[in-house]
Protein backbone atom coordinates (compact mmCIF):
# COMPACT_ATOMS: atom_id res chain seq x y z
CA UNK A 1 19.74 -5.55 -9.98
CA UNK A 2 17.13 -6.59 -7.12
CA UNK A 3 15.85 -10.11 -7.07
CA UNK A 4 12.48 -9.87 -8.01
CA UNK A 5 11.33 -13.68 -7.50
CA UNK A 6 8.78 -13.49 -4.90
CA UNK A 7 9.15 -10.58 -3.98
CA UNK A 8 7.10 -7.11 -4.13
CA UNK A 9 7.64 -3.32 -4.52
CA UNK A 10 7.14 -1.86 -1.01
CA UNK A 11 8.26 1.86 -1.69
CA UNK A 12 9.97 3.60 -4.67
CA UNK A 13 10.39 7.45 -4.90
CA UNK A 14 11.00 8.43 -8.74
CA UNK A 15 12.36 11.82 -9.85
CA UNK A 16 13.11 13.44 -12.65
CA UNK A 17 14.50 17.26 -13.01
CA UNK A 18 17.12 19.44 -14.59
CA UNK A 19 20.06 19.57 -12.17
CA UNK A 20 20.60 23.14 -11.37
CA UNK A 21 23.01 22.20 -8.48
CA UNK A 22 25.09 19.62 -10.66
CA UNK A 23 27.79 21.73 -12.30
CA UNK A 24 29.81 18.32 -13.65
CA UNK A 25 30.16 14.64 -13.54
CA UNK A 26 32.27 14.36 -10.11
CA UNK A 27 28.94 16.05 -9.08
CA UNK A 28 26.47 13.85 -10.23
CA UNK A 29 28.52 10.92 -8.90
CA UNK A 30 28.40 12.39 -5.27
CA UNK A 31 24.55 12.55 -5.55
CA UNK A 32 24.24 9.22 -6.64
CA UNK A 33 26.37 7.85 -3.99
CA UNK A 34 24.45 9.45 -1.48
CA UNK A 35 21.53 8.80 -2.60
CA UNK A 36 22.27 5.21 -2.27
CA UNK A 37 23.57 5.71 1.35
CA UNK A 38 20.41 7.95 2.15
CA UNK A 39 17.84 5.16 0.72
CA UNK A 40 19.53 2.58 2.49
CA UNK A 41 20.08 4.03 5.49
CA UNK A 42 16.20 5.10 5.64
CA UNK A 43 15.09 1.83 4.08
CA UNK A 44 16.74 0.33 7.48
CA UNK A 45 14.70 2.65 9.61
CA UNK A 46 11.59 2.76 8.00
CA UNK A 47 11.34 -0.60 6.91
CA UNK A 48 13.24 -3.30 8.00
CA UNK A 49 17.22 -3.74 7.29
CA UNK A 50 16.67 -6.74 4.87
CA UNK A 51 14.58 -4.91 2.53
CA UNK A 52 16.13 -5.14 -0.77
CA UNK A 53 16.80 -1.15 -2.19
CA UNK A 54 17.51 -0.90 -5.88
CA UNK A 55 18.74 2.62 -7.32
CA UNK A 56 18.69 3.22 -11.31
CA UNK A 57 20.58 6.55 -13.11
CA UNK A 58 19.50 7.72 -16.51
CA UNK A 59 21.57 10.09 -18.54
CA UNK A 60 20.53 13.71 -19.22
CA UNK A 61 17.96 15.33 -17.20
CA UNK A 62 18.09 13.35 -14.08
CA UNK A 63 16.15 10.82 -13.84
CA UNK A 64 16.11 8.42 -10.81
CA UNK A 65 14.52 5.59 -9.51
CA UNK A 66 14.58 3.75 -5.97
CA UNK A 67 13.07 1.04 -5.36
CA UNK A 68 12.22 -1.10 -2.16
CA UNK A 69 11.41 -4.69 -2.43
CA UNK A 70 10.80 -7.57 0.20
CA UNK A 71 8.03 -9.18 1.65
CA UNK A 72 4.79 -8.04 3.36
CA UNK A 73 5.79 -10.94 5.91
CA UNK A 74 8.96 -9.68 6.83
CA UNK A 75 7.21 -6.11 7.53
CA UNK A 76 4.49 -7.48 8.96
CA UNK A 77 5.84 -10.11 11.83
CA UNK A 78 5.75 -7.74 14.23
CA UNK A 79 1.77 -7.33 13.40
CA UNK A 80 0.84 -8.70 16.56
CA UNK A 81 2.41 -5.67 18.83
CA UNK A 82 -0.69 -3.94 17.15
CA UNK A 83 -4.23 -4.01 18.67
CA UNK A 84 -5.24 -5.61 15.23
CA UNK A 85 -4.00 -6.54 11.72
CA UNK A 86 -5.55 -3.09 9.87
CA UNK A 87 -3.49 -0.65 12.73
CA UNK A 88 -0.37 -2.26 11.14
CA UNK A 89 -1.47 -1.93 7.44
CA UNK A 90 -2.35 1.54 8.75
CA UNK A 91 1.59 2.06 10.23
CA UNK A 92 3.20 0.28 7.57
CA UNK A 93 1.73 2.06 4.93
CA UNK A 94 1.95 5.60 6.81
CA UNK A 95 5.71 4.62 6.67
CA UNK A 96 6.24 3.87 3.11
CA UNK A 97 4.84 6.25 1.79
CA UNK A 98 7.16 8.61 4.28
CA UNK A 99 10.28 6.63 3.50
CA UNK A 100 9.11 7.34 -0.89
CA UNK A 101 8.49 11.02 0.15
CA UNK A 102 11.65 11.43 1.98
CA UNK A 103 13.98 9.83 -0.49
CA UNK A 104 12.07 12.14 -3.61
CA UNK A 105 12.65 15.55 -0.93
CA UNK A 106 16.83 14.74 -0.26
CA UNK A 107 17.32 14.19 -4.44
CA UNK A 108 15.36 17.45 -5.74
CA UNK A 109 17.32 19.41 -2.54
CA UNK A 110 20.55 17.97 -3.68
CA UNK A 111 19.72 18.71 -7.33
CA UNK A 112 18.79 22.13 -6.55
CA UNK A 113 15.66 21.71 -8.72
CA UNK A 114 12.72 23.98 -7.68
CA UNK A 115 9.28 24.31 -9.07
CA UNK A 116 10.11 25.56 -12.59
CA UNK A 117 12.87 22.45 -13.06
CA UNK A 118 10.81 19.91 -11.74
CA UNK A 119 9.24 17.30 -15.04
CA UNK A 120 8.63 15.05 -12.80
CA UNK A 121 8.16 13.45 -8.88
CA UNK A 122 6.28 10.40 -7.64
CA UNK A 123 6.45 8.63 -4.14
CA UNK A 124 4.45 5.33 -4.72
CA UNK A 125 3.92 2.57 -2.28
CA UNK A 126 3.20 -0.90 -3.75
CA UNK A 127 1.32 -3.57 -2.63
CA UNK A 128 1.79 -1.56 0.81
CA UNK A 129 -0.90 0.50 -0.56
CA UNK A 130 -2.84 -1.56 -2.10
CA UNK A 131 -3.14 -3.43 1.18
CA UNK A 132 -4.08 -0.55 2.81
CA UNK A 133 -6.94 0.54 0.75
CA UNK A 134 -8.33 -2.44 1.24
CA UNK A 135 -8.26 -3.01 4.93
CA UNK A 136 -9.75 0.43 5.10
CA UNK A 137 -12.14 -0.09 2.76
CA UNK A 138 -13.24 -3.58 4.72
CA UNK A 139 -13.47 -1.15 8.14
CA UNK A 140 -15.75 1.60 6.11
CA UNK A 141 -18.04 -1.34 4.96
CA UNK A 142 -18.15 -2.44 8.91
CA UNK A 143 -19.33 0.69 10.20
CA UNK A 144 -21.20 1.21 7.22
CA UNK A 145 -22.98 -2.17 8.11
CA UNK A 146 -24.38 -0.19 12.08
CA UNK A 147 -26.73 2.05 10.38
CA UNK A 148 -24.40 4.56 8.18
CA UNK A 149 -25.78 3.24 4.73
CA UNK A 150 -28.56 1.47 3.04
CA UNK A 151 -27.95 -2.38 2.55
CA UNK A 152 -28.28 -1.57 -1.36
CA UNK A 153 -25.22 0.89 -0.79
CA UNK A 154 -22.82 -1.56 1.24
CA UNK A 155 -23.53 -4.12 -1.44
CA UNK A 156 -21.78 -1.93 -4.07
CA UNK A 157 -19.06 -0.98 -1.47
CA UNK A 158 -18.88 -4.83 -1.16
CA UNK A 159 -18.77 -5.26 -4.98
CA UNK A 160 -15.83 -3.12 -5.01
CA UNK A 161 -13.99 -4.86 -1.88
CA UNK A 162 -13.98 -7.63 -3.72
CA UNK A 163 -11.93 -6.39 -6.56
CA UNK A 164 -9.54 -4.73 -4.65
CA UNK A 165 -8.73 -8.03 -3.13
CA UNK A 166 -9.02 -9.81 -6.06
CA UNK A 167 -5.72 -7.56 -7.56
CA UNK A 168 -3.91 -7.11 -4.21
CA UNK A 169 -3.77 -11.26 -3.98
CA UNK A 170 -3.11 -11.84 -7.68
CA UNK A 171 -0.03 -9.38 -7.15
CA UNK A 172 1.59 -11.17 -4.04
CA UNK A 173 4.53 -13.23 -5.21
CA UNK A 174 5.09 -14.63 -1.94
CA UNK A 175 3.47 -17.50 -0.17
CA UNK A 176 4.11 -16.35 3.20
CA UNK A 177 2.55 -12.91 2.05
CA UNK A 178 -0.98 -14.19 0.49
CA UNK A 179 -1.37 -16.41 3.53
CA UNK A 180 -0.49 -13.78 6.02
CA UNK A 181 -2.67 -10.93 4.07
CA UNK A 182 -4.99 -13.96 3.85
CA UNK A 183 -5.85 -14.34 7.02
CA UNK A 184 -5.40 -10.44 8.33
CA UNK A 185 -8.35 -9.91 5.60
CA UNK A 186 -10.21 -12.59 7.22
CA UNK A 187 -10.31 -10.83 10.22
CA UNK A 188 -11.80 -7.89 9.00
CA UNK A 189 -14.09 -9.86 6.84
CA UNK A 190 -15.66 -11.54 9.69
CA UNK A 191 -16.42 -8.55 11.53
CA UNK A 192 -19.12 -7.72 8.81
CA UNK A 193 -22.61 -8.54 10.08
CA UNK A 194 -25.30 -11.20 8.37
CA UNK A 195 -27.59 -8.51 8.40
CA UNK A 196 -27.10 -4.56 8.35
CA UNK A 197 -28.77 -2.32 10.28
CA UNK A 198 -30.86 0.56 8.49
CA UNK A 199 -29.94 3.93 8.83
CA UNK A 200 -32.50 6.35 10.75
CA UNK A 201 -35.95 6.94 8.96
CA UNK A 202 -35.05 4.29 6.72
CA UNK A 203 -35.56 0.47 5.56
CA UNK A 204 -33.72 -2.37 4.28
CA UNK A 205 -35.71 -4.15 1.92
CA UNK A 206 -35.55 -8.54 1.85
CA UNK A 207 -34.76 -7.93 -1.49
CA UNK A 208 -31.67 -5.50 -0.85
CA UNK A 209 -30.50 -7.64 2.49
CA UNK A 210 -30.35 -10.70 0.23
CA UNK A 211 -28.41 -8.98 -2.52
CA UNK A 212 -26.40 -7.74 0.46
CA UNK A 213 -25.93 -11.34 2.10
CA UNK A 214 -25.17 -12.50 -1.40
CA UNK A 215 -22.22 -10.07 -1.41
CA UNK A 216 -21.00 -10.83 1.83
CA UNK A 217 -20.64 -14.63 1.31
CA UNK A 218 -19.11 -13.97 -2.17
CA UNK A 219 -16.58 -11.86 0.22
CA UNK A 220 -16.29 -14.58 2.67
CA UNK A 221 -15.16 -17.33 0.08
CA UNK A 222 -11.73 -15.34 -0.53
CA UNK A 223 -10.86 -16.63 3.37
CA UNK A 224 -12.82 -19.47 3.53
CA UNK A 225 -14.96 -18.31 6.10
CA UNK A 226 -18.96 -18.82 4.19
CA UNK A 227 -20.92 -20.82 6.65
């Protein structure tokens, strides 16, 4: 089994089907044991090599599990060969999610399970995800901010933000990870204007910019970055 302790799921591809290619045991055995040389070998690429990659078998139906764990850090050193910390959420995510899709494609080929023996696929991607919906979500609320929505909107989108982070922080077991996403976040954050420009034809109340300002500082606090 994977060490857990501070670590996080970065990509898992789940399947379960009825294994129309798998006449016998010798050839279930073969599928598992490449399956464990495809997730590794693709883990390496995709990834980094000193991702951890756990694999779990369940009798029956087939039903599999793999698993990638590590550290945002360790994916994310290289952040800085990116014009800015949401390009590499961007990338990193992009190739999680590839490396979950890839792994669920090679075990329903090898299983020769199509449509009608398929109960079950998923390709997931873990706090990579989450991080990524939230970096995006940071850039909407940015170009929201130039005249795309009303300050009364972005103050909901900020409402939201805010929760997003709130879970993606709380689920960081790594100390290295909450300070790098930490401070990644902060750069987006700061990028958000005190006050938001209207949209065409339209107005921005004092009452909706200060509800909007009230947002953005309750943002702010997460990085330590209200004036």
């Amino acid at each position: 089994m994977a060490d857990y302790i501070n670590k996080n799921i970065l990509s898992q591809a789940y399947i379960h089907v009825e294994p129309v290619a798998l006449d016998s045991e010798e050839d279930i055995d073969r599928l598992k044991q490449h399956i464990k040389d495809f997730a590794r070998t693709r883990s390496d690429f995709y990834l980094h090599p000193d991702v951890d990659v756990e694999i779990e078998f369940e009798e029956g139906s087939l039903k599999a599990r793999v698993t990638v764990i590590g550290t945002l850090f360790l994916l994310l050193q290289g952040v800085s060969n990116y014009p800015d910390f949401r390009e590499g959420a961007v990338l990193l995510y992009n190739d999680s999610k590839r490396l979950a899709e890839y792994i669920v494609s090679e075990m329903q080929f090898l299983s020769g399970a199509k449509h009608q023996d398929v109960i079950r696929l998923e390709s997931r991607t873990g706090v990579v995800g989450s991080l990524n919906k939230v970096t995006r979500q940071l850039a909407y609320i940015r170009r929201a901010s130039e005249g795309s929505l009303t300050a009364s909107e972005i103050t909901m989108q900020l409402q939201e933000v805010q929760d997003e982070i709130k879970k993606l922080l709380e689920n960081l077991s790594d100390q290295q990870d909450i300070e790098l996403v930490t401070n990644g976040l902060k750069s987006l954050a700061d990028t958000i204007p005190s006050i938001p420009k209207p949209p065409k034809e339209k107005t921005n109340s004092p009452t909706a910019i200060g509800l909007y300002q009230r947002e953005r500082r309750s943002l702010r606090r997460y990085f330590s970055l209200d004036e």
